[in-house]
N, C-alpha and C. Protein backbone atom coordinates (compact mmCIF):
# COMPACT_ATOMS: atom_id res chain seq x y z
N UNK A 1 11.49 -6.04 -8.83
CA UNK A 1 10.40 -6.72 -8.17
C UNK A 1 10.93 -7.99 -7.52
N UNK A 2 10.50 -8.35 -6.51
CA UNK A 2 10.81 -9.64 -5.78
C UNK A 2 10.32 -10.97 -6.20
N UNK A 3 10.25 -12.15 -6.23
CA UNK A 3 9.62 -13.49 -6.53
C UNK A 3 9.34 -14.54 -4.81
N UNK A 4 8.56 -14.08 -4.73
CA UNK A 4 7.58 -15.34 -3.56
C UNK A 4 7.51 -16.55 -3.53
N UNK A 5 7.77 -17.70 -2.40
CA UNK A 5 6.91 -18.86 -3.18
C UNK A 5 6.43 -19.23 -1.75
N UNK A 6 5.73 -20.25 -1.78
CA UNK A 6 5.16 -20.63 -0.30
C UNK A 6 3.59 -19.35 0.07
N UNK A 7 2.81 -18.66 -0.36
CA UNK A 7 2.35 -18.38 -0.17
C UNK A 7 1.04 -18.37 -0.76
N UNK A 8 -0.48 -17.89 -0.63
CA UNK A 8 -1.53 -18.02 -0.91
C UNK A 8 -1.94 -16.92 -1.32
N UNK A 9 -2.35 -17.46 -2.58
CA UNK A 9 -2.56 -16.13 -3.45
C UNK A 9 -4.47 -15.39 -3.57
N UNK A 10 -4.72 -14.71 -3.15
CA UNK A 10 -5.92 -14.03 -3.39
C UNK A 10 -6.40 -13.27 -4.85
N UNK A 11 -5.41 -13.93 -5.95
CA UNK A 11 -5.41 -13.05 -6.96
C UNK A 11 -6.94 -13.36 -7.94
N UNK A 12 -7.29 -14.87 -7.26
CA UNK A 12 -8.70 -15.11 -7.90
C UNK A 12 -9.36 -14.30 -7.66
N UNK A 13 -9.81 -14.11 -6.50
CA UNK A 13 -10.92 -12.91 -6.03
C UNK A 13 -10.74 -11.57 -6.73
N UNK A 14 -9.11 -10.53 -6.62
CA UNK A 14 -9.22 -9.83 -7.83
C UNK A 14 -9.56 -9.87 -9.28
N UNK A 15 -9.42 -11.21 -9.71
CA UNK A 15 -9.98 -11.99 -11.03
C UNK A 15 -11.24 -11.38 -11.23
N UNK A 16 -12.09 -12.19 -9.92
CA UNK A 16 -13.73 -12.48 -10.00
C UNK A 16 -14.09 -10.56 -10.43
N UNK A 17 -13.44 -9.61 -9.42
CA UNK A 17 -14.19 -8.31 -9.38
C UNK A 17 -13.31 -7.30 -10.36
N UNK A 18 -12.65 -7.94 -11.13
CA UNK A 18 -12.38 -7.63 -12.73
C UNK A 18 -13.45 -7.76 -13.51
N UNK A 19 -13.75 -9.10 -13.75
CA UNK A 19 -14.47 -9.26 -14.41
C UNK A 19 -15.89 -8.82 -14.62
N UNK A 20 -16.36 -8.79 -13.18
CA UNK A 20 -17.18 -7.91 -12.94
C UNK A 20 -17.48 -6.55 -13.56
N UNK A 21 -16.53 -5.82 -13.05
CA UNK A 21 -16.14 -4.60 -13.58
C UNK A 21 -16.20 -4.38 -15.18
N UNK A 22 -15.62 -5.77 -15.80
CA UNK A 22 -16.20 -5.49 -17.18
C UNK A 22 -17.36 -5.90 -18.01
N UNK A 23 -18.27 -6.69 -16.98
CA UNK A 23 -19.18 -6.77 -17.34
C UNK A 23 -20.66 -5.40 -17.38
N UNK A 24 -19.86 -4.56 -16.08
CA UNK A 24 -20.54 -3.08 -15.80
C UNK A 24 -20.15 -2.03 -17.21
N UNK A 25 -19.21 -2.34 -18.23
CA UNK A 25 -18.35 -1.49 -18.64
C UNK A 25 -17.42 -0.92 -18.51
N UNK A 26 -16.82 -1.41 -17.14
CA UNK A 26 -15.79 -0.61 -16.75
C UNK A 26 -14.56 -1.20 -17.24
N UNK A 27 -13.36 -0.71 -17.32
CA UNK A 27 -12.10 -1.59 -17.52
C UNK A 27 -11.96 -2.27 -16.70
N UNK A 28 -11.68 -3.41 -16.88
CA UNK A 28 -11.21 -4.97 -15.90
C UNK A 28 -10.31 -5.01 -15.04
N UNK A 29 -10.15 -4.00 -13.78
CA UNK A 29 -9.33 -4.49 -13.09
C UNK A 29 -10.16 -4.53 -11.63
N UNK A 30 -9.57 -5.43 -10.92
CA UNK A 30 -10.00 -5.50 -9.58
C UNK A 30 -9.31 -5.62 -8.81
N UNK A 31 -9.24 -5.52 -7.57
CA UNK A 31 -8.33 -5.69 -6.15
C UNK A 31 -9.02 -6.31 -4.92
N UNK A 32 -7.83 -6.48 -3.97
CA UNK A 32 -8.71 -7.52 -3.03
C UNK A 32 -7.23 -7.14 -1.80
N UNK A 33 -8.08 -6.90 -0.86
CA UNK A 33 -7.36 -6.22 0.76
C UNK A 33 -7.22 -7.40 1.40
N UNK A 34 -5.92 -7.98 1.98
CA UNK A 34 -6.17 -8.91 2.71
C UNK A 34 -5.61 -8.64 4.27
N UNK A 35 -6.26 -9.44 5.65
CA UNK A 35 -5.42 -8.06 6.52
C UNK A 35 -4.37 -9.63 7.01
N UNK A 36 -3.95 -8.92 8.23
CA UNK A 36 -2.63 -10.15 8.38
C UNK A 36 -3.26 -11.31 8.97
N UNK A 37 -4.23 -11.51 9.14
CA UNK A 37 -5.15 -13.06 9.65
C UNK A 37 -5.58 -13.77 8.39
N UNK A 38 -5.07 -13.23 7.26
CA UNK A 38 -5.44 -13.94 6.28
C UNK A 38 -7.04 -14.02 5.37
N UNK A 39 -8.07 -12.60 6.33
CA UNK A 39 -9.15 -12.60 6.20
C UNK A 39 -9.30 -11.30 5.38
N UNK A 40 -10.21 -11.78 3.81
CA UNK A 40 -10.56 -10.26 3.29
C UNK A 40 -11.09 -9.32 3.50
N UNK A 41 -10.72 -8.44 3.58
CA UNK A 41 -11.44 -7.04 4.19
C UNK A 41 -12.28 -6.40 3.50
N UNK A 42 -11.63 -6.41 2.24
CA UNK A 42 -12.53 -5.24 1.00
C UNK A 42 -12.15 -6.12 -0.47
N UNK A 43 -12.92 -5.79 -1.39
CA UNK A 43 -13.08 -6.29 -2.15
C UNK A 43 -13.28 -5.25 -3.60
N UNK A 44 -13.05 -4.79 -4.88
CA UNK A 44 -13.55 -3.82 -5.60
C UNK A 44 -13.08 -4.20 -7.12
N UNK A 45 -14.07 -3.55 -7.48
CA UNK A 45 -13.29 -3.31 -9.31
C UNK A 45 -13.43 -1.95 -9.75
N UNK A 46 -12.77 -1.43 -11.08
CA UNK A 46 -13.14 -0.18 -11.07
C UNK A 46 -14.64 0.04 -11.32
N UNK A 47 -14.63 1.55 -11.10
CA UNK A 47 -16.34 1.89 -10.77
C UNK A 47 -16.35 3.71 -11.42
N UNK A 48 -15.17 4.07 -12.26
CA UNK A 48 -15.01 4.96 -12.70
C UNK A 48 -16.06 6.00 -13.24
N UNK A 49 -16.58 4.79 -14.44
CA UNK A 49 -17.82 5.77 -15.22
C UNK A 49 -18.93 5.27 -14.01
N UNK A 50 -19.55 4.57 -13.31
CA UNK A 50 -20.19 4.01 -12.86
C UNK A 50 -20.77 5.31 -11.79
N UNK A 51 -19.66 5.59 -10.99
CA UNK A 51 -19.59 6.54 -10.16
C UNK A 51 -19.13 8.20 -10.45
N UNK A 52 -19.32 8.30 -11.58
CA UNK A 52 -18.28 9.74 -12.75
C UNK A 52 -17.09 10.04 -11.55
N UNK A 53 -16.20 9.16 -11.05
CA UNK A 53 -15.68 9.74 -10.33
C UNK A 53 -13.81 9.25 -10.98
N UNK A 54 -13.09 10.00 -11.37
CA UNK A 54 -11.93 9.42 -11.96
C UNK A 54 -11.04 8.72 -10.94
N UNK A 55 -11.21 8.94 -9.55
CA UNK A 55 -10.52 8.02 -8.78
C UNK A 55 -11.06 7.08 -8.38
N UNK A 56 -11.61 6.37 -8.94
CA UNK A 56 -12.82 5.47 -8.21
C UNK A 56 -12.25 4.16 -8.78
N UNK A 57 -10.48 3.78 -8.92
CA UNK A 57 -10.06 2.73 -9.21
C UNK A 57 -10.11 1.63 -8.47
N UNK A 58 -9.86 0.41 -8.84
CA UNK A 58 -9.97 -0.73 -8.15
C UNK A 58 -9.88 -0.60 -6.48
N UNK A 59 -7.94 -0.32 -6.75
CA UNK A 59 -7.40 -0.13 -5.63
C UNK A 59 -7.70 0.88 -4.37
N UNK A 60 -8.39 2.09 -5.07
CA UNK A 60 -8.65 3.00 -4.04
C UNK A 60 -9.90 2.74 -3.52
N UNK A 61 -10.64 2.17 -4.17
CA UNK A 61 -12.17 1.38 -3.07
C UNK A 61 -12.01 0.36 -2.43
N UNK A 62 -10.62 -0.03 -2.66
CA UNK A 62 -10.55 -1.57 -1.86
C UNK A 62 -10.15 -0.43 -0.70
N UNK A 63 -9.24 -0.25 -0.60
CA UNK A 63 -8.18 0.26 0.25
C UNK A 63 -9.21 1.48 1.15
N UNK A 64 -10.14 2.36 0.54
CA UNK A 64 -11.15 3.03 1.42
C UNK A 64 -12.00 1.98 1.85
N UNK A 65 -12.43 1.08 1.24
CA UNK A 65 -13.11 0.06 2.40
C UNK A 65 -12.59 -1.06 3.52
N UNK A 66 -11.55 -1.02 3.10
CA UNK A 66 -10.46 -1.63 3.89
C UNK A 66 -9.96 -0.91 5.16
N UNK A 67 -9.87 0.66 4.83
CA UNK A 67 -9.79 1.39 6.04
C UNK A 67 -11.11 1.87 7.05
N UNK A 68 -12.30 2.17 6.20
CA UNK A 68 -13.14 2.23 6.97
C UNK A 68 -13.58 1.27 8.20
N UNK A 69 -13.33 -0.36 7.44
CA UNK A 69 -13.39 -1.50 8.16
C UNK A 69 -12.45 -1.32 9.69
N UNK A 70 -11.18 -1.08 9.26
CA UNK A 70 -10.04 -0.87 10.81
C UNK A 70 -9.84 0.28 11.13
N UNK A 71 -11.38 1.26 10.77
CA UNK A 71 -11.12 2.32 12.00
C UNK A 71 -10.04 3.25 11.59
N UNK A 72 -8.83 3.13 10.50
CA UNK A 72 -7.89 3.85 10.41
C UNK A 72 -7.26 4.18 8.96
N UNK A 73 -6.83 5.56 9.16
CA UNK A 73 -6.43 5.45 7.58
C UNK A 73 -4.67 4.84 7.22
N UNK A 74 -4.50 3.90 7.93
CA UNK A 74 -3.43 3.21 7.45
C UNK A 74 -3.92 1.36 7.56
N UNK A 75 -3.03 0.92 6.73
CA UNK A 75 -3.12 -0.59 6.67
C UNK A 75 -2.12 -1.76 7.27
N UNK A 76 -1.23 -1.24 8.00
CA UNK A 76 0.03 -1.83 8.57
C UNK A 76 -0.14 -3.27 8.50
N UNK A 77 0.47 -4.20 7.83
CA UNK A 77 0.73 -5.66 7.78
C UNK A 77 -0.58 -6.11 7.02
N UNK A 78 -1.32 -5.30 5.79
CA UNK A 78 -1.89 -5.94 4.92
C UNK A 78 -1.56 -5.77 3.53
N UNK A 79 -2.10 -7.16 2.88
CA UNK A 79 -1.50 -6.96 1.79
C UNK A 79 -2.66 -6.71 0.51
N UNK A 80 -2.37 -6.13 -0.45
CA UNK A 80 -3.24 -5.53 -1.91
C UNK A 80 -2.72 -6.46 -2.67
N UNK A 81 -3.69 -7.40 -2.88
CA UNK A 81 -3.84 -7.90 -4.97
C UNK A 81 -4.30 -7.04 -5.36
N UNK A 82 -3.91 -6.68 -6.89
CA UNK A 82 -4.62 -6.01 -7.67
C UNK A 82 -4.15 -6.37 -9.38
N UNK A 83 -4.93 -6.66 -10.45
CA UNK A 83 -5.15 -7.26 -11.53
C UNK A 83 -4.22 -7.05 -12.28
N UNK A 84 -3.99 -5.19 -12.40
CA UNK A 84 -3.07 -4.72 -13.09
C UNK A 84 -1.75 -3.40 -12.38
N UNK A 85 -0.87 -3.60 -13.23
CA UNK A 85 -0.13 -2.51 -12.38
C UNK A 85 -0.65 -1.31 -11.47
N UNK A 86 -0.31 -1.16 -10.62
CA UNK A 86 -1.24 0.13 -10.19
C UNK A 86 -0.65 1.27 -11.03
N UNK A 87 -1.66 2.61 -11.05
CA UNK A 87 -1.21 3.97 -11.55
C UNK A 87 -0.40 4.49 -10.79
N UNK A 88 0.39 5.73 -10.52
CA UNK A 88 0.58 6.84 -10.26
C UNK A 88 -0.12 6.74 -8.85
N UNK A 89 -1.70 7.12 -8.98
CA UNK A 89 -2.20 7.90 -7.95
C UNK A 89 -1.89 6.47 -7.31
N UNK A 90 -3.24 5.47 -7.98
CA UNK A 90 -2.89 4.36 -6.48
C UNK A 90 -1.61 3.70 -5.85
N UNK A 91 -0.40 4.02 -6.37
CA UNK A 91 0.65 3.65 -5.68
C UNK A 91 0.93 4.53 -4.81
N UNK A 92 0.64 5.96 -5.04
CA UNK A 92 0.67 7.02 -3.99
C UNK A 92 -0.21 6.16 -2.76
N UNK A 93 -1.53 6.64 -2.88
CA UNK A 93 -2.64 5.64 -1.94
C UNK A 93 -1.49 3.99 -1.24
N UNK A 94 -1.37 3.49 -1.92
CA UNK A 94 -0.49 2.39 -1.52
C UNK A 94 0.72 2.48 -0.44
N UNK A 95 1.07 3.72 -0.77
CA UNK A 95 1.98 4.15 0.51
C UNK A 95 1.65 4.92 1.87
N UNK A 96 0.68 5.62 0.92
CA UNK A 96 0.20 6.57 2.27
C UNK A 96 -0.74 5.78 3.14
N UNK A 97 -1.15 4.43 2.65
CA UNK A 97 -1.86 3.64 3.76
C UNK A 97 -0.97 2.86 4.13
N UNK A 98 0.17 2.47 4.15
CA UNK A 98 1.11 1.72 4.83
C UNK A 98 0.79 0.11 4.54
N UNK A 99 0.22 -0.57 3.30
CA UNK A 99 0.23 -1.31 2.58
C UNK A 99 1.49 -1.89 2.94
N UNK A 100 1.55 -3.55 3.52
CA UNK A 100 2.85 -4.03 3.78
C UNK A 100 3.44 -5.12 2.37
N UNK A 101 1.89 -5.45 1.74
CA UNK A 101 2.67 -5.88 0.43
C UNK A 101 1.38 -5.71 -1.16
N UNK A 102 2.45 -5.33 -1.64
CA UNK A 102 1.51 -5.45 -3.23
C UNK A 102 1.42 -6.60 -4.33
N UNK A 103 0.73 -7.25 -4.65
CA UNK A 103 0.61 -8.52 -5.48
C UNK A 103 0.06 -7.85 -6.76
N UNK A 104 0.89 -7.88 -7.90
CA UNK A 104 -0.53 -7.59 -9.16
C UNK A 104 -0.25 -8.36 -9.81
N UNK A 105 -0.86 -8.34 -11.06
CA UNK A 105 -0.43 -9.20 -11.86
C UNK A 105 0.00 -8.81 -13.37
N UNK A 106 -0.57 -8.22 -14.65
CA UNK A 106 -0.78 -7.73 -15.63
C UNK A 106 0.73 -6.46 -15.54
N UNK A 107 1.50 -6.26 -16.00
CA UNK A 107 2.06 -5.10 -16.28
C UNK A 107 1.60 -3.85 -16.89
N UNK A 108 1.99 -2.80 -16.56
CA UNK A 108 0.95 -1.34 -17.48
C UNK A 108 1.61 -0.42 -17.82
N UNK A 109 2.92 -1.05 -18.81
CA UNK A 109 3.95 0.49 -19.52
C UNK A 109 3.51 1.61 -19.45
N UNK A 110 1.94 1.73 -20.35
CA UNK A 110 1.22 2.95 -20.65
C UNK A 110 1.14 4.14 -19.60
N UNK A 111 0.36 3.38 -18.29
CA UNK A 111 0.52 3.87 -17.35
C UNK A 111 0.48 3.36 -16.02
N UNK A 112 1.54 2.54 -15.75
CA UNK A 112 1.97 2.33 -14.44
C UNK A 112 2.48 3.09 -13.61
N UNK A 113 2.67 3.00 -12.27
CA UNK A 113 3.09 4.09 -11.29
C UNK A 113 4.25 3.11 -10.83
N UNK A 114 4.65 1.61 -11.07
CA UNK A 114 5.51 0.71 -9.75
C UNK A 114 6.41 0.65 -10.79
N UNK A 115 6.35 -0.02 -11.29
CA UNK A 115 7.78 -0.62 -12.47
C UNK A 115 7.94 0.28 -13.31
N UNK A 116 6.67 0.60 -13.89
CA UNK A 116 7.01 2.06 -15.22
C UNK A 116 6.92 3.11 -14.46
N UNK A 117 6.71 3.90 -15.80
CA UNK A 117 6.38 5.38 -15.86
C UNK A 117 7.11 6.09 -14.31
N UNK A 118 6.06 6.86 -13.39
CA UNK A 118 6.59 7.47 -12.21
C UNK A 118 7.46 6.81 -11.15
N UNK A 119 7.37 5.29 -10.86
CA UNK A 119 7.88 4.61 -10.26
C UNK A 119 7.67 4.67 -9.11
N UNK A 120 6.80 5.40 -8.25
CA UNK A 120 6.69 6.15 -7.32
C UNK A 120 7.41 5.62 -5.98
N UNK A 121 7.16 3.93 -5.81
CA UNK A 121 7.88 3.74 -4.85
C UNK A 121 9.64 3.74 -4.54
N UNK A 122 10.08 4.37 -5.76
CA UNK A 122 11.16 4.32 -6.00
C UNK A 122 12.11 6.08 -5.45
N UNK A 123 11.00 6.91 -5.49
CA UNK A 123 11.21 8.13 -5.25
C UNK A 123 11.38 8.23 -3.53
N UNK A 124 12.52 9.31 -3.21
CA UNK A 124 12.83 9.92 -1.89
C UNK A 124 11.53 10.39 -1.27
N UNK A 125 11.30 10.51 -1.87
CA UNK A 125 10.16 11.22 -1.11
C UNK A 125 8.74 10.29 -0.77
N UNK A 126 8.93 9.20 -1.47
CA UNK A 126 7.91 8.11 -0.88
C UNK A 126 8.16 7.63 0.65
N UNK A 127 6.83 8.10 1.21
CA UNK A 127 7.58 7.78 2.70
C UNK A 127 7.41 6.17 3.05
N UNK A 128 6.55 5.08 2.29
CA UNK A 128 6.61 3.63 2.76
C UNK A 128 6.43 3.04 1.31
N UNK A 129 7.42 2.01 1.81
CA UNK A 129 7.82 0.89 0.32
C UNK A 129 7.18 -0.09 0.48
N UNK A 130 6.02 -0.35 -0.06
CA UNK A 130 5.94 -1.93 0.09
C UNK A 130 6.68 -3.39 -0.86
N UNK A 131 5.99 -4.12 0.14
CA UNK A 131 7.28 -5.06 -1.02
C UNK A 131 6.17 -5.43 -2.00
N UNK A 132 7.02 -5.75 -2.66
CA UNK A 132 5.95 -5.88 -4.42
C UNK A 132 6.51 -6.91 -5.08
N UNK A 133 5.33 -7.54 -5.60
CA UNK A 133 5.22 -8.96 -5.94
C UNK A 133 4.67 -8.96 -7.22
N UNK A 134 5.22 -8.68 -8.56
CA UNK A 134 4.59 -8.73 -10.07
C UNK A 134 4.30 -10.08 -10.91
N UNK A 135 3.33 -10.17 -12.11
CA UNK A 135 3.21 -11.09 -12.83
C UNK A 135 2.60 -12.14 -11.91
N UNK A 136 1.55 -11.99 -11.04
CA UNK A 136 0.56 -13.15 -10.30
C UNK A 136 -0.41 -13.27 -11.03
N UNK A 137 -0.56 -14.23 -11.87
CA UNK A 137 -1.82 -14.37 -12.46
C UNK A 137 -1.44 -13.38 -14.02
N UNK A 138 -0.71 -13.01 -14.12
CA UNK A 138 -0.77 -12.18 -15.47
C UNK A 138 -1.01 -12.86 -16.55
N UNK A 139 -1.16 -13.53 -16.81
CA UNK A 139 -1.93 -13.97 -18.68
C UNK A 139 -3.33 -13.90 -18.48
N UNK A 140 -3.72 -13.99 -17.22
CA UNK A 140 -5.22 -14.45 -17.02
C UNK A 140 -5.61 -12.71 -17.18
N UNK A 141 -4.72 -11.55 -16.52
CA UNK A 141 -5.49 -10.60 -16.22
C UNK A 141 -5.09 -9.58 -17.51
N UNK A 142 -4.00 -10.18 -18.60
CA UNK A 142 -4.02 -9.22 -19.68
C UNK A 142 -4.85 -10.11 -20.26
N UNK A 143 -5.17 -11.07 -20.33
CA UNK A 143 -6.40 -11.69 -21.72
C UNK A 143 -7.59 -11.02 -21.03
N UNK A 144 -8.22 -10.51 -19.74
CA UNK A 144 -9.26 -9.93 -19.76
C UNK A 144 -9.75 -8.23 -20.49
N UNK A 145 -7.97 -7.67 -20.19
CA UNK A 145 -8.16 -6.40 -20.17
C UNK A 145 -7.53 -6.37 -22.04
N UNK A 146 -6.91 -7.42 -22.59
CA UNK A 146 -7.17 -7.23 -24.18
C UNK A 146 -8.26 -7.05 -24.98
N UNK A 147 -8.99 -8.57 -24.32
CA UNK A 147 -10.16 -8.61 -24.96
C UNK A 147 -11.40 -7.33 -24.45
N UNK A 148 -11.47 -6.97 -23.69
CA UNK A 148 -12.38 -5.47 -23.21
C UNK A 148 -12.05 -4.22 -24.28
N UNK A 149 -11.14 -4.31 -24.06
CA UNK A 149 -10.37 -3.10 -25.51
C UNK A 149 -10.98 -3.51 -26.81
N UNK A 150 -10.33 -4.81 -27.17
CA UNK A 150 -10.70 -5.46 -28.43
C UNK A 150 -11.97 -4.84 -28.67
N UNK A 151 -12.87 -5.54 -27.53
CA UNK A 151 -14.34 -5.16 -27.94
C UNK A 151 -14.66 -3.91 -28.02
N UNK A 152 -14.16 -2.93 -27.50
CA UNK A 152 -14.57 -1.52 -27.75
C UNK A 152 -13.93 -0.98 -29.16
N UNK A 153 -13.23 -1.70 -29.42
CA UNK A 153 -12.65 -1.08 -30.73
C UNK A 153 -13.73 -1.82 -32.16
N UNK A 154 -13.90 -2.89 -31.92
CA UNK A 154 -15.24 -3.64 -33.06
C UNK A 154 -16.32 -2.79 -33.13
């Protein structure tokens, strides 16, 4: 993963529609589309049970409302916060929209798609890399998604 400095982080706003998200029941993660003017496009948290739909993660409602917004199903020169590692699928999604950078924050051994598990952007066959930016905000976004667990387990 790379380290940034000089730049402006949108990782609050994924914060805010985390939290959200766990106030619906859902697990706490959220994302936030930013395009290259610096203006947010889309905004989401997960909406999984909400919507019975298993792809209905943070990232893939940001990123479908993000494209609906520009007319296109790619994102060329915008960048994705998102709370926690992305999965598998949404790092797939992450490439196939041409996502120019990824910000998360929280790491996700269990099941990550970027650093762990599939790695996806790491594979030949991924046709676009974005650059990726880990640990933004991460204490803030594993104390949300501990304590959500916690509570389901009491």
């Amino acid at each position: 993963m790379k380290t940034q400095s000089g730049f402006r982080s949108f990782m609050e706003i994924a914060l805010e529609e985390a939290r959200a998200a766990g106030a619906r029941g859902e697990v706490p993660v959220g994302a936030v589309v930013v395009a290259p003017s610096g203006q947010v496009v889309a905004r989401a948290g997960n909406r999984t049970r909400e919507l019975a739909d298993p792809t209905a993660h943070a990232e893939l409602l940001a990123i479908r409302a993000a494209c609906a917004a520009a007319g296109s199903e790619r994102l060329p020169g915008h960048d994705l916060y998102v709370t926690l590692e992305p999965c598998p699928m949404c790092a797939a999604a992450i490439s196939f929209a041409r996502v120019a950078r990824l910000y998360y924050g929280a790491a996700d051994p269990k099941s990550g798609g970027v650093a762990f598990g599939a790695r996806v952007f790491s594979h030949p066959q991924c046709h676009h890399r974005p650059e990726v930016y880990d640990g933004i905000a991460a204490a803030e976004a594993e104390a949300l998604l501990k304590g959500f667990f916690a509570g389901r387990r009491e």
